[in-house]
N, C-alpha and C. Protein backbone atom coordinates (compact mmCIF):
# COMPACT_ATOMS: atom_id res chain seq x y z
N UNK A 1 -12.79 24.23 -16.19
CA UNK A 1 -13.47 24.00 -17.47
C UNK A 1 -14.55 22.94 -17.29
N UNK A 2 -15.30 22.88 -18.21
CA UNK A 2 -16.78 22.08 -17.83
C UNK A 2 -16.07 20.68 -18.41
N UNK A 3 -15.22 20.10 -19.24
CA UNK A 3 -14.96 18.64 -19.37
C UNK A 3 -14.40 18.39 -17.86
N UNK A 4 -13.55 19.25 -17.18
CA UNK A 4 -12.90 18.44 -15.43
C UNK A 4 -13.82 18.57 -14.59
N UNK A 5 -15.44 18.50 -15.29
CA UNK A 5 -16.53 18.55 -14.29
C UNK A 5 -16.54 17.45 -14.13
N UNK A 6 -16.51 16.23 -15.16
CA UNK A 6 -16.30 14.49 -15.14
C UNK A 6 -15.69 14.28 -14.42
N UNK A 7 -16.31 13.33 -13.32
CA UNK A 7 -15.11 12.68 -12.63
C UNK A 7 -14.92 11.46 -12.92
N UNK A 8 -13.56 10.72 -12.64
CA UNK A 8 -13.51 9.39 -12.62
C UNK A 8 -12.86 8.50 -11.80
N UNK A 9 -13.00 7.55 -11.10
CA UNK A 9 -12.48 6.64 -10.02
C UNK A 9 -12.37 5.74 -10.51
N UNK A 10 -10.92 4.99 -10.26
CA UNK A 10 -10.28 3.75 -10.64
C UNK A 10 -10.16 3.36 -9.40
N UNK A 11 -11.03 1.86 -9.53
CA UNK A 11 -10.48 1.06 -7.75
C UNK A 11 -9.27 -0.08 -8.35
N UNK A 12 -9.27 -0.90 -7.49
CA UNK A 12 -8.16 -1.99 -7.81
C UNK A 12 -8.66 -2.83 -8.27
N UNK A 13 -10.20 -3.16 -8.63
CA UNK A 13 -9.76 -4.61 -9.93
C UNK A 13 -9.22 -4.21 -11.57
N UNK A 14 -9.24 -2.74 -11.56
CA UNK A 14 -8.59 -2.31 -12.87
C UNK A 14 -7.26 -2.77 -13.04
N UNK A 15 -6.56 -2.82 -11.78
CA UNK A 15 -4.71 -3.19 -12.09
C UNK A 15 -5.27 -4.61 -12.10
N UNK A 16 -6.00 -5.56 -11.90
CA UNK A 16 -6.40 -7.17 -11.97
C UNK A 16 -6.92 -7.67 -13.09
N UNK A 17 -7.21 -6.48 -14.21
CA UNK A 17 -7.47 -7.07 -15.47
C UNK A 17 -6.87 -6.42 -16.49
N UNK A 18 -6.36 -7.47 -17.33
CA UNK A 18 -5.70 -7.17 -18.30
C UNK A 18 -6.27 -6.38 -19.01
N UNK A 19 -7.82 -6.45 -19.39
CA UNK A 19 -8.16 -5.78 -20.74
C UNK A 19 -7.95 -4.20 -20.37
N UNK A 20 -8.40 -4.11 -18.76
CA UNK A 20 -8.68 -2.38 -18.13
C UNK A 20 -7.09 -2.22 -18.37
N UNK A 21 -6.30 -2.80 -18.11
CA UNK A 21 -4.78 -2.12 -18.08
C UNK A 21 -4.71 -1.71 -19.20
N UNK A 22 -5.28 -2.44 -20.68
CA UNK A 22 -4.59 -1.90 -21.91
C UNK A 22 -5.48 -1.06 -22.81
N UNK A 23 -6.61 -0.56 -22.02
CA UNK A 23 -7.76 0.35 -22.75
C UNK A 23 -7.82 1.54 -21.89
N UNK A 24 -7.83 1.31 -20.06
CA UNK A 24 -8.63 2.54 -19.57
C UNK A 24 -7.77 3.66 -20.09
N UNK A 25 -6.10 4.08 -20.53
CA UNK A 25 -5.09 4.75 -20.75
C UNK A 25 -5.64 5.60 -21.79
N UNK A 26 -6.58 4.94 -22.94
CA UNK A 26 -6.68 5.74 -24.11
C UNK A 26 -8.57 5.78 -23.62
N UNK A 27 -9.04 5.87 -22.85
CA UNK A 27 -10.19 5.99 -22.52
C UNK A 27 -9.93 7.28 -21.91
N UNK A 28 -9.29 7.46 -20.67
CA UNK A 28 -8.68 8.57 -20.17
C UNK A 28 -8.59 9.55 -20.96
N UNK A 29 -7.47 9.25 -21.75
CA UNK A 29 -7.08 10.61 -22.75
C UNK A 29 -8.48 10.57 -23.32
N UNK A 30 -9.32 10.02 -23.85
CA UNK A 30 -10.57 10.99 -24.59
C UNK A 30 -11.13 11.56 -23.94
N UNK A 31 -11.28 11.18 -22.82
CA UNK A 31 -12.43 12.02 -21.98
C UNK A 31 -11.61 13.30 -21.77
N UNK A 32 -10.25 13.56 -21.40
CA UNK A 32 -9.95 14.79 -21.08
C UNK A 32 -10.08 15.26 -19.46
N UNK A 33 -10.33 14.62 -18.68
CA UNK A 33 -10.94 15.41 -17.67
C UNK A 33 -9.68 15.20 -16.66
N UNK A 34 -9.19 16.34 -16.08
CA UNK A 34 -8.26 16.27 -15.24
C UNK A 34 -8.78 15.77 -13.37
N UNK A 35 -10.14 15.88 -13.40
CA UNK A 35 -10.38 15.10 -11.89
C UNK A 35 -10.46 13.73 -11.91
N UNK A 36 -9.43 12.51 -11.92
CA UNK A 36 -9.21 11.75 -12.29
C UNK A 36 -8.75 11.44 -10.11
N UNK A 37 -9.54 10.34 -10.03
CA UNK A 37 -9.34 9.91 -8.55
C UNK A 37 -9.01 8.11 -8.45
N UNK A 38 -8.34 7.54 -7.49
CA UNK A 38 -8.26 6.23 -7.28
C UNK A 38 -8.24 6.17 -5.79
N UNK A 39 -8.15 4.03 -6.35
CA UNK A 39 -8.26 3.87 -4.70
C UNK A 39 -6.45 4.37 -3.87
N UNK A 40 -5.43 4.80 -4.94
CA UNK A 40 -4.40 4.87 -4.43
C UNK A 40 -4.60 6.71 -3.27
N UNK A 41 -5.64 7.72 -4.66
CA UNK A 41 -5.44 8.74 -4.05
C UNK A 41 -6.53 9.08 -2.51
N UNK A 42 -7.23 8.35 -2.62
CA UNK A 42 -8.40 8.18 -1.88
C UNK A 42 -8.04 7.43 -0.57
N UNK A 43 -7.00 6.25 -0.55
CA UNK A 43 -6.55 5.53 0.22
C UNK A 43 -5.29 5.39 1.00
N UNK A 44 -4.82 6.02 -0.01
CA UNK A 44 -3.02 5.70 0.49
C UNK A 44 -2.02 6.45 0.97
N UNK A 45 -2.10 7.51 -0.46
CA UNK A 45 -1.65 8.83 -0.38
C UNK A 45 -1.38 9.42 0.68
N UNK A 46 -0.80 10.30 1.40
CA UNK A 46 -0.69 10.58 2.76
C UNK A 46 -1.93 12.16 2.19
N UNK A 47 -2.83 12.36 3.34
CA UNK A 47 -4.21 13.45 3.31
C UNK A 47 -2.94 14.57 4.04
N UNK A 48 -3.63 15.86 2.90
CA UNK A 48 -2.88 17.01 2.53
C UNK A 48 -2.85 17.58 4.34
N UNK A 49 -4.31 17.01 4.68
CA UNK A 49 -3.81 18.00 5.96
C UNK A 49 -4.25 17.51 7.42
N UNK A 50 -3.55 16.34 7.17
CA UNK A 50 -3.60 15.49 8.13
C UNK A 50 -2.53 16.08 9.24
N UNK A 51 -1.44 16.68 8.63
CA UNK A 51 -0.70 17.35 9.69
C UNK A 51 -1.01 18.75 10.92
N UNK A 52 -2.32 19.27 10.06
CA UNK A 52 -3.17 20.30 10.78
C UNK A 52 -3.93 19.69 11.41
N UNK A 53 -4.38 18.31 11.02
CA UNK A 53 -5.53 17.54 12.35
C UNK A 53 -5.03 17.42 13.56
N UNK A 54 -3.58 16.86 13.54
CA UNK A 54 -3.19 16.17 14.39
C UNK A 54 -2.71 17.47 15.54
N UNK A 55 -2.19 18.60 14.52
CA UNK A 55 -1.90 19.27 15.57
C UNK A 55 -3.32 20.46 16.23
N UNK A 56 -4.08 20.66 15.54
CA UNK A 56 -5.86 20.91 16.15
C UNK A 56 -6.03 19.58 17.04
N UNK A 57 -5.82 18.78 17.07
CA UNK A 57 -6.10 17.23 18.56
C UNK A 57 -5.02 18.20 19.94
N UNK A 58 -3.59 18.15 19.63
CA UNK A 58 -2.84 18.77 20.77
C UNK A 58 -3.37 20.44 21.24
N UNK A 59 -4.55 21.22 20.05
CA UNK A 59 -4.14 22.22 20.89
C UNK A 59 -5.50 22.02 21.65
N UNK A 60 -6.13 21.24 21.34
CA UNK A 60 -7.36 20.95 21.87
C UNK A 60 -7.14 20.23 23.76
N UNK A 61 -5.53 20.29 23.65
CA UNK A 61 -5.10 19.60 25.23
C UNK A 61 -5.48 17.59 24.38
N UNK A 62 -5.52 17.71 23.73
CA UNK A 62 -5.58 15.98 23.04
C UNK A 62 -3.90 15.60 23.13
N UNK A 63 -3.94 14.05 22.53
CA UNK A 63 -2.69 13.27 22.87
C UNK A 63 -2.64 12.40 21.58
N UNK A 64 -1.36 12.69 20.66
CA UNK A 64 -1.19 11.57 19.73
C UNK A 64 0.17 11.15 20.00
N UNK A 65 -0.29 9.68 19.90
CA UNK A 65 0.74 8.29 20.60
C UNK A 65 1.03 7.51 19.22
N UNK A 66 2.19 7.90 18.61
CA UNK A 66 2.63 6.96 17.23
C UNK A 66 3.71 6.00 17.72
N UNK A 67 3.23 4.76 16.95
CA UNK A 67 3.75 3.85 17.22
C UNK A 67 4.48 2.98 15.90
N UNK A 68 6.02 3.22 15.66
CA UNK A 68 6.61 2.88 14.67
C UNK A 68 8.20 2.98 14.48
N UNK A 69 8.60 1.97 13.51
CA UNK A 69 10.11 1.73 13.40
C UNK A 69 10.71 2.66 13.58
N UNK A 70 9.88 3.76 12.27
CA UNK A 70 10.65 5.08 11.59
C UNK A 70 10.41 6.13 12.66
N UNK A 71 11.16 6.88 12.82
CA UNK A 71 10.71 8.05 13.41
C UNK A 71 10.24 9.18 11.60
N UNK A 72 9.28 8.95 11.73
CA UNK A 72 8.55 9.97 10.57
C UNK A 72 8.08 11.63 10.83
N UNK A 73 7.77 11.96 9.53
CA UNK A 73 7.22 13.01 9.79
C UNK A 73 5.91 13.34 11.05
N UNK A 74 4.70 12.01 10.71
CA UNK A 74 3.45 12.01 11.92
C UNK A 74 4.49 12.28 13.06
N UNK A 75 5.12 10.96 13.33
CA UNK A 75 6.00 10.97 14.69
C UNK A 75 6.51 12.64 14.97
N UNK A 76 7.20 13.37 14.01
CA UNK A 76 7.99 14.44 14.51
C UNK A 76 6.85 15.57 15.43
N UNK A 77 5.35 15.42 14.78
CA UNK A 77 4.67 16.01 15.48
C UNK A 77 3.64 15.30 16.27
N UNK A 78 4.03 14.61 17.01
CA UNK A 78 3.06 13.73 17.96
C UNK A 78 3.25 14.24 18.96
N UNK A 79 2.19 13.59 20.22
CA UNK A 79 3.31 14.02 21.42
C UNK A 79 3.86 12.99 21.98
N UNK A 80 4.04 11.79 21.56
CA UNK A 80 5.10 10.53 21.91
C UNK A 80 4.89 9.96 21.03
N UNK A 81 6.03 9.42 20.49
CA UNK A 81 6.93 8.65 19.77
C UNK A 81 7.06 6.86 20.23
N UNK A 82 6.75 5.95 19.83
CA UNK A 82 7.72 4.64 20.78
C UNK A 82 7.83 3.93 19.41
N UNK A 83 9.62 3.36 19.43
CA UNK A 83 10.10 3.07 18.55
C UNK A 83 9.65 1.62 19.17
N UNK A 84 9.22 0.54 17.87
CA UNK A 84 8.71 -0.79 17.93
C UNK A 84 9.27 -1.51 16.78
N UNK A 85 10.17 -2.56 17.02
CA UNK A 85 10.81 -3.65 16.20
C UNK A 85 9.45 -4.23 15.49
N UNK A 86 9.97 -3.74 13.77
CA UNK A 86 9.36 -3.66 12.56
C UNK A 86 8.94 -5.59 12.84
N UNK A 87 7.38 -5.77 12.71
CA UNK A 87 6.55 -6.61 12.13
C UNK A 87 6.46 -7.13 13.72
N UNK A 88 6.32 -6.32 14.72
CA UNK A 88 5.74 -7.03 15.82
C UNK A 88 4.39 -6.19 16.63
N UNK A 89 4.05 -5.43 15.94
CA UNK A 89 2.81 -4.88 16.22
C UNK A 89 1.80 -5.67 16.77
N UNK A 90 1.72 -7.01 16.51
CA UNK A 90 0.61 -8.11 16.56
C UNK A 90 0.83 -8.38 18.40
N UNK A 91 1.94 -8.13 18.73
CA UNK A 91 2.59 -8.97 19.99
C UNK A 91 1.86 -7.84 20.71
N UNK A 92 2.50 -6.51 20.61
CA UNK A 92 2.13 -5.06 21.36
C UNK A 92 0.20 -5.01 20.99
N UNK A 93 -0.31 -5.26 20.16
CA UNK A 93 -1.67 -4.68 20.47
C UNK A 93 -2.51 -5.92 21.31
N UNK A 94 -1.49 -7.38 21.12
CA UNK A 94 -2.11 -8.59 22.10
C UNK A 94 -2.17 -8.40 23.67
N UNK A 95 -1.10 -8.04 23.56
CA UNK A 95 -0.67 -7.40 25.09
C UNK A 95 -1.26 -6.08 25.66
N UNK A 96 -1.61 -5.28 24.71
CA UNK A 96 -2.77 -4.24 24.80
C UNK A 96 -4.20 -4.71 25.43
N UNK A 97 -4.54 -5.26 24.68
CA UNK A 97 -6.03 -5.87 25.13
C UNK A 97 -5.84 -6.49 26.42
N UNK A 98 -4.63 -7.43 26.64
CA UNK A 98 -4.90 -8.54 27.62
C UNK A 98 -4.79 -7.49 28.91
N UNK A 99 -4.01 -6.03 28.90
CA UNK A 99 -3.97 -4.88 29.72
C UNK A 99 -5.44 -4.57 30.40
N UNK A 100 -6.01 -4.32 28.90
CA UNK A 100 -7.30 -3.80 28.98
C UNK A 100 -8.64 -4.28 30.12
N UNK A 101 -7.66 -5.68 29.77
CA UNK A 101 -8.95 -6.71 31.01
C UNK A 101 -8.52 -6.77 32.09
N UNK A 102 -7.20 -7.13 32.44
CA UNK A 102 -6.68 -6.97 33.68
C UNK A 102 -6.65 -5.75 34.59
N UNK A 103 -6.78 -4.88 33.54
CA UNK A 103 -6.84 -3.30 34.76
C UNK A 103 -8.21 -2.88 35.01
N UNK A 104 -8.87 -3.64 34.00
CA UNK A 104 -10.91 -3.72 34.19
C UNK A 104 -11.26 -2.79 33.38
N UNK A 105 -10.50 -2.40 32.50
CA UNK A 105 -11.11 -1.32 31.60
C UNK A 105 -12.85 -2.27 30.99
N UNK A 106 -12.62 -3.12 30.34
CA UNK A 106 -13.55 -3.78 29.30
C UNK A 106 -15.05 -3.98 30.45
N UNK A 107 -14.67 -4.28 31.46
CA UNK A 107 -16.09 -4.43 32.44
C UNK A 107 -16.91 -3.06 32.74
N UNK A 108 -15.77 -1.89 32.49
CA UNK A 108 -16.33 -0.33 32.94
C UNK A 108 -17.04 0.04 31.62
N UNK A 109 -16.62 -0.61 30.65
CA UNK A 109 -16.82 -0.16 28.96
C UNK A 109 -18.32 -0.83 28.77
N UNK A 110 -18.46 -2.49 29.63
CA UNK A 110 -19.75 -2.75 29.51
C UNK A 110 -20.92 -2.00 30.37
N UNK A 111 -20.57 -1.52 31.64
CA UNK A 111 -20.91 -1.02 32.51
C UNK A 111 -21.73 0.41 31.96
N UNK A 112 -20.72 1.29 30.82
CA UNK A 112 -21.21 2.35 30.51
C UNK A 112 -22.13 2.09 28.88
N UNK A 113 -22.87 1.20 28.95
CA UNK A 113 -24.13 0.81 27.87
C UNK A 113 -22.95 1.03 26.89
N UNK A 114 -21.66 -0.21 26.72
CA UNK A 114 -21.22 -0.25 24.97
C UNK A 114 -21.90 -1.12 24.69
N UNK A 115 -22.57 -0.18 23.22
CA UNK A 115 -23.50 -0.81 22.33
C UNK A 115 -22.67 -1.80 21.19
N UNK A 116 -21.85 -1.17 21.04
CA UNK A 116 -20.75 -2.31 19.82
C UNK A 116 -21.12 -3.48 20.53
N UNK A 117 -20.38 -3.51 21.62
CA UNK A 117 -20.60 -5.29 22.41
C UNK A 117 -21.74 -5.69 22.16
N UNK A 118 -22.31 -4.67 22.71
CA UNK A 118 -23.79 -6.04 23.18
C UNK A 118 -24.33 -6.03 21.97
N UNK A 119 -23.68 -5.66 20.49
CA UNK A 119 -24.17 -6.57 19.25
C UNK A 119 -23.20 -7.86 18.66
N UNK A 120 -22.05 -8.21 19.89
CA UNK A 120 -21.40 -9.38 19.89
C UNK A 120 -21.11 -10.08 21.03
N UNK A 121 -22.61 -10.78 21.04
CA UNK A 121 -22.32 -11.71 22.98
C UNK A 121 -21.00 -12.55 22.97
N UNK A 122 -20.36 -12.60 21.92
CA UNK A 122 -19.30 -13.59 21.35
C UNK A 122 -17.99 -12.70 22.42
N UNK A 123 -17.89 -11.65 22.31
CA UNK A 123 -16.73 -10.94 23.11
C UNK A 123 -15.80 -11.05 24.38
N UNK A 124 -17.18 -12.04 24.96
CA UNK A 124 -16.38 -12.12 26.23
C UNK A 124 -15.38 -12.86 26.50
N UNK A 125 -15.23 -13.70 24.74
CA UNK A 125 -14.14 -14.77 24.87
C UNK A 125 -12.80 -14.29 24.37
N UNK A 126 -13.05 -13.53 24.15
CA UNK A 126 -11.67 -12.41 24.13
C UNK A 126 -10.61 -12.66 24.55
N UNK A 127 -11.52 -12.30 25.85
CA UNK A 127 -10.38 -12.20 26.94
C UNK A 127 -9.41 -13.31 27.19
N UNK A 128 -10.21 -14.87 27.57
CA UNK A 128 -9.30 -15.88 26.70
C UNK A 128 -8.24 -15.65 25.91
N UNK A 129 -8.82 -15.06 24.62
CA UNK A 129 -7.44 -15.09 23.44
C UNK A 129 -6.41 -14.00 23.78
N UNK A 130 -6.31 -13.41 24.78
CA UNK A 130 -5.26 -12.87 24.68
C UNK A 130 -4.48 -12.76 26.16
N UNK A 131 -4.87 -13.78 26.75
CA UNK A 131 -4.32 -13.96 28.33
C UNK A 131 -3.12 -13.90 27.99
N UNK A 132 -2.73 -14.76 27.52
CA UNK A 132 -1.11 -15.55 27.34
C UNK A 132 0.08 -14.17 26.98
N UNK A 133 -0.62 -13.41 26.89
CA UNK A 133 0.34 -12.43 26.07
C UNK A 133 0.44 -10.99 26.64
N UNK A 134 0.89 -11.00 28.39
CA UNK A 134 1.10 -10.02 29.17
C UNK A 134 2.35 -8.80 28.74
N UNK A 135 2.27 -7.99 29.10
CA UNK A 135 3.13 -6.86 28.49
C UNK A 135 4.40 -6.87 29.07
N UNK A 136 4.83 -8.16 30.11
CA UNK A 136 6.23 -8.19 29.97
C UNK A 136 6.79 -9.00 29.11
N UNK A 137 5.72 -10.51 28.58
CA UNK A 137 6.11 -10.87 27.85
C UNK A 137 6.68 -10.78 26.75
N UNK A 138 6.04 -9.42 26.05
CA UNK A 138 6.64 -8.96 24.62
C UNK A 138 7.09 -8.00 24.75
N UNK A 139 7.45 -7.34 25.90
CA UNK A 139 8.50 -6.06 25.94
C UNK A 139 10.12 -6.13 25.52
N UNK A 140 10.46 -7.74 25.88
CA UNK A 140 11.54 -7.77 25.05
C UNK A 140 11.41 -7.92 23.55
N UNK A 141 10.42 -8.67 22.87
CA UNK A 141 10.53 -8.90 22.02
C UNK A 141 10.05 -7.00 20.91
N UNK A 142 9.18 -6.76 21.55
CA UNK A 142 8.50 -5.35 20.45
C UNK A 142 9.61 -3.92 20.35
N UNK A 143 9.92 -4.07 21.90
CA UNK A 143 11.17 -2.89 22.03
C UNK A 143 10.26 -1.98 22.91
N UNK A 144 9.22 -2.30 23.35
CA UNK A 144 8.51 -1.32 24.12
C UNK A 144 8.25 -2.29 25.56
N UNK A 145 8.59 -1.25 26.64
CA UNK A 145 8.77 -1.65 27.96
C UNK A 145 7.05 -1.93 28.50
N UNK A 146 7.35 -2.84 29.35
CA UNK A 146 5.96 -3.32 30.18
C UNK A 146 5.42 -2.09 30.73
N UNK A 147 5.95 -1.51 31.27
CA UNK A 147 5.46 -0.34 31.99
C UNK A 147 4.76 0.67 31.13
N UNK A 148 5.54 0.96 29.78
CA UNK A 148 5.06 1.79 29.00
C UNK A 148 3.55 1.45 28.31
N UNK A 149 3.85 0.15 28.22
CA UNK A 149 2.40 -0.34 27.38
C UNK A 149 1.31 -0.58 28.32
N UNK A 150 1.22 -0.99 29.80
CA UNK A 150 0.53 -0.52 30.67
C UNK A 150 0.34 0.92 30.88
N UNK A 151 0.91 1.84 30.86
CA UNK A 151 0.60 3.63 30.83
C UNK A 151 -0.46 3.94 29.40
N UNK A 152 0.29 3.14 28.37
CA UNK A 152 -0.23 3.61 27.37
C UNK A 152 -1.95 2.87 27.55
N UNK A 153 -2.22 1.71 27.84
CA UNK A 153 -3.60 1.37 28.13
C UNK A 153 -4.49 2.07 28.81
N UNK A 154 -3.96 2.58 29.66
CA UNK A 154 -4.32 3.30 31.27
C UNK A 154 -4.69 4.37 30.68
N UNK A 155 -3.78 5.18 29.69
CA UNK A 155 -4.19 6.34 29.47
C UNK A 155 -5.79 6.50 28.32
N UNK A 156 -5.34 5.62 27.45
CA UNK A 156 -6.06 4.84 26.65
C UNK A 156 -7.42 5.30 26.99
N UNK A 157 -7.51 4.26 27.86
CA UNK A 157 -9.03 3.71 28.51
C UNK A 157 -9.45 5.00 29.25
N UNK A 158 -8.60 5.63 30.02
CA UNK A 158 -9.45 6.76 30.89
C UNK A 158 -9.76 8.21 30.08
N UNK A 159 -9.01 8.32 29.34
CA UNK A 159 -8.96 9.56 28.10
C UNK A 159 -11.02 9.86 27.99
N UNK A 160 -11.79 10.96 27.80
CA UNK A 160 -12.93 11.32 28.18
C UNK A 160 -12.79 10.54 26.21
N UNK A 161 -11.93 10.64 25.51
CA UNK A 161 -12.05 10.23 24.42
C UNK A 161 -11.22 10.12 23.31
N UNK A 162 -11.26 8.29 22.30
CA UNK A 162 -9.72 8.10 22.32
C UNK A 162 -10.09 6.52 21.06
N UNK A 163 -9.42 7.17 20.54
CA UNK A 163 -9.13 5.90 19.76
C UNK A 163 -8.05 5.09 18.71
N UNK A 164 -7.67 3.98 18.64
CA UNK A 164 -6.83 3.10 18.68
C UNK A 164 -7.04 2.86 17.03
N UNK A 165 -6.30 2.92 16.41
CA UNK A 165 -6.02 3.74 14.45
C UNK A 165 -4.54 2.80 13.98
N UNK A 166 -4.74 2.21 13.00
CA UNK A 166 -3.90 1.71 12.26
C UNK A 166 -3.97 1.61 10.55
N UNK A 167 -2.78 2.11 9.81
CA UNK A 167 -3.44 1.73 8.37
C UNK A 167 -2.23 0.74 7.09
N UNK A 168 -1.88 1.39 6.44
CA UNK A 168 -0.72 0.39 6.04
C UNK A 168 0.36 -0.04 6.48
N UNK A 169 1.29 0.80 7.38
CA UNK A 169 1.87 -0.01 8.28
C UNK A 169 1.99 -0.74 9.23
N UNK A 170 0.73 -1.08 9.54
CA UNK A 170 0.39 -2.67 10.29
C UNK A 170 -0.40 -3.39 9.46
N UNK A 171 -1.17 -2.84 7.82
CA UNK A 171 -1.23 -3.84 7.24
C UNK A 171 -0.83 -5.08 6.37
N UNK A 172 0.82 -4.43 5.90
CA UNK A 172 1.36 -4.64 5.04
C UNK A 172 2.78 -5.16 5.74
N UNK A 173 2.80 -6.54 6.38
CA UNK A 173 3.15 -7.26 7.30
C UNK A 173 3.00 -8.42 7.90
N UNK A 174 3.53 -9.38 8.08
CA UNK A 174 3.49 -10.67 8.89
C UNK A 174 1.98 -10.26 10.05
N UNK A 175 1.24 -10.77 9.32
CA UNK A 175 0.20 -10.98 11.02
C UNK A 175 -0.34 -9.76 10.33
N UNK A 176 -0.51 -8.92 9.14
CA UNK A 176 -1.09 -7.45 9.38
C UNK A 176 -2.96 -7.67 9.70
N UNK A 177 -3.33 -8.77 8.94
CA UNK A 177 -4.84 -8.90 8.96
C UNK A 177 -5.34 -9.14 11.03
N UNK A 178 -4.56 -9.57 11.29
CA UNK A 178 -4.90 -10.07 12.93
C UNK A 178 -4.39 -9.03 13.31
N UNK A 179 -3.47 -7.96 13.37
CA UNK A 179 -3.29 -6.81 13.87
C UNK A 179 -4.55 -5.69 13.62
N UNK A 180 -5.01 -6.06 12.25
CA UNK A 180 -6.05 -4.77 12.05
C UNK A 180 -7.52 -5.40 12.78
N UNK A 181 -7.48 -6.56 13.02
CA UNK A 181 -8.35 -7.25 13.59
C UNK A 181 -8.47 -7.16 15.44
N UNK A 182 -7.45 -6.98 15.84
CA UNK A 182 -7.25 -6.24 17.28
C UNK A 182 -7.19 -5.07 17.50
N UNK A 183 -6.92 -4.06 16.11
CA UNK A 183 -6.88 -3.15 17.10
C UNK A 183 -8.39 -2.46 16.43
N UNK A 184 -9.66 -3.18 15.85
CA UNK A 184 -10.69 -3.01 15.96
C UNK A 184 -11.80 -3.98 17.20
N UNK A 185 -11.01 -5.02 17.47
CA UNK A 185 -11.15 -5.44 18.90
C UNK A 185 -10.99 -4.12 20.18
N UNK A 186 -9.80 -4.43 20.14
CA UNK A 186 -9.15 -2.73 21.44
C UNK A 186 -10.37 -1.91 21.16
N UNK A 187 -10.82 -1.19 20.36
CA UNK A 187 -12.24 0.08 19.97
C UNK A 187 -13.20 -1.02 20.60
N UNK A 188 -13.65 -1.89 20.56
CA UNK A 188 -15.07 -2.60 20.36
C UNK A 188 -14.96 -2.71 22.10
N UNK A 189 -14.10 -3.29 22.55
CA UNK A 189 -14.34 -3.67 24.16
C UNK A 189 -14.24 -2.40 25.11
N UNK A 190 -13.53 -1.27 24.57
CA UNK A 190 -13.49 -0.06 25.50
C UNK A 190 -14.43 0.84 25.36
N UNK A 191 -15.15 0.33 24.06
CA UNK A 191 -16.51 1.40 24.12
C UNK A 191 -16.45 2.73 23.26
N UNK A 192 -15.45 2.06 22.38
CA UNK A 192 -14.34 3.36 21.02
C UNK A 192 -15.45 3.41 19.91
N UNK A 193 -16.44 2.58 19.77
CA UNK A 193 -16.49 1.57 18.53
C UNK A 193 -17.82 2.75 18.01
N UNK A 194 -17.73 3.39 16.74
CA UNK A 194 -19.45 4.30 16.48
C UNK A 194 -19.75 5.22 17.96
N UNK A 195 -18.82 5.80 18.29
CA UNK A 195 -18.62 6.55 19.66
C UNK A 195 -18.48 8.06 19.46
N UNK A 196 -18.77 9.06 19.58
CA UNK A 196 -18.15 10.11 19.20
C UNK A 196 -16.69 10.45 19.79
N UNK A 197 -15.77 10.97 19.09
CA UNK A 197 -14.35 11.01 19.65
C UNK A 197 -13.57 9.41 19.51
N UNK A 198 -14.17 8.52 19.40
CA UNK A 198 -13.51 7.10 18.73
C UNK A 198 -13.67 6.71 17.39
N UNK A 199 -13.60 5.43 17.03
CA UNK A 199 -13.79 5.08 15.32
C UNK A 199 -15.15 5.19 15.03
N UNK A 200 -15.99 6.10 14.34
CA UNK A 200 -17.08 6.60 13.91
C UNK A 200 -16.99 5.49 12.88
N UNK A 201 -18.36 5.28 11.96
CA UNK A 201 -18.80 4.50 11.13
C UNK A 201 -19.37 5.77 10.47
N UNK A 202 -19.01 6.15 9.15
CA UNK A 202 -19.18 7.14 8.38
C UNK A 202 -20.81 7.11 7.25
N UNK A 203 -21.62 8.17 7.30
CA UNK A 203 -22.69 8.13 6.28
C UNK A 203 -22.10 7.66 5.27
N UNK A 204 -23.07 6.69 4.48
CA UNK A 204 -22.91 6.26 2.98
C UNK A 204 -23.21 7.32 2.40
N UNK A 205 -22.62 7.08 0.97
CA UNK A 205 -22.49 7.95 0.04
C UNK A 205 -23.64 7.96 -0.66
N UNK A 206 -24.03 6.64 -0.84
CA UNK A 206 -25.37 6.42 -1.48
C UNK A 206 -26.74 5.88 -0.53
């Protein structure tokens, strides 16, 4: 019908003000229009067919590596699973990076013109911040073995193309802001970063 031609989007300072909580309800109902969108459905929601992406990546000979408490639905169709003691993600993606430098991934990543970097000469101190935090160190603590999180880098880095994805369950957590903050580090030093086949930076809308 031509009124659900209206659309409407509710972001989150609407739940932050009182007056939107106690008007947009009867604003809604006048307008009538059933395409009614938020930042919950836009953001959160699990995407209807995210389960056909993942499995179009495997038949493509691709590799999805979930990393989480639950064994979930994503997990049931991945092609590995590694169960990780809930709110230590921060330890496993520290120990990720500090992989990354030690096996020389990040020097091959500068080597092959990454442009992300060389719009942050700041990067090379990186490597610094995450010496301390080798992958045997937190293998006891994350539940994931040294060996594994070295394979998983290795594979990582040599993959023709590959990238390193996190969303509310490493945000919504002890440390989640410095977790989402490394593992857009991890993309930036391997050369993931506005890459095709890594984290793309999407056309604006406007």
């Amino acid at each position: 019908m031509v009124k659900n031609a209206f659309g409407i989007y509710l972001g989150n300072p609407n739940v932050h003000n009182l007056g939107d909580m106690l008007t947009i309800k009867h604003l809604l109902t006048s307008i009538k229009t059933r395409s009614r969108f938020s930042a919950t459905s836009i953001d959160q929601l699990p995407a209807s067919n995210m389960r056909q992406k993942l499995k179009d990546i495997k038949a493509r000979d691709g590799k999805v590596v979930v990393i989480d408490p639950r064994r979930t639905e994503t997990a049931d169709i991945a092609s590995e699973h590694h169960f990780i003691r809930p709110a230590t993600d921060v330890l496993l993606l520290l120990a990720m990076l500090n992989e990354i430098y030690l096996q020389g991934y990040a020097g091959k990543a500068r080597a092959n013109n990454n442009r992300a970097a060389a719009l942050a000469p700041e990067i090379e101190r990186i490597a610094d911040f995450a010496k301390d935090y080798s992958a045997e160190s937190v293998a006891e603590i994350n539940g994931i073995a040294a060996s594994e999180i070295k394979r998983l880098v290795k594979e990582f880095c040599e993959a023709e193309s590959s990238v390193c994805y996190g969303r509310m369950g490493v945000s919504v957590q002890e440390f989640g802001l410095l977790s989402q903050y490394l593992i857009m580090l991890i993309n930036i030093v391997t050369g993931r970063l506005d890459e095709v086949g890594g984290l793309m930076f999407p056309n604006p809308a406007v």
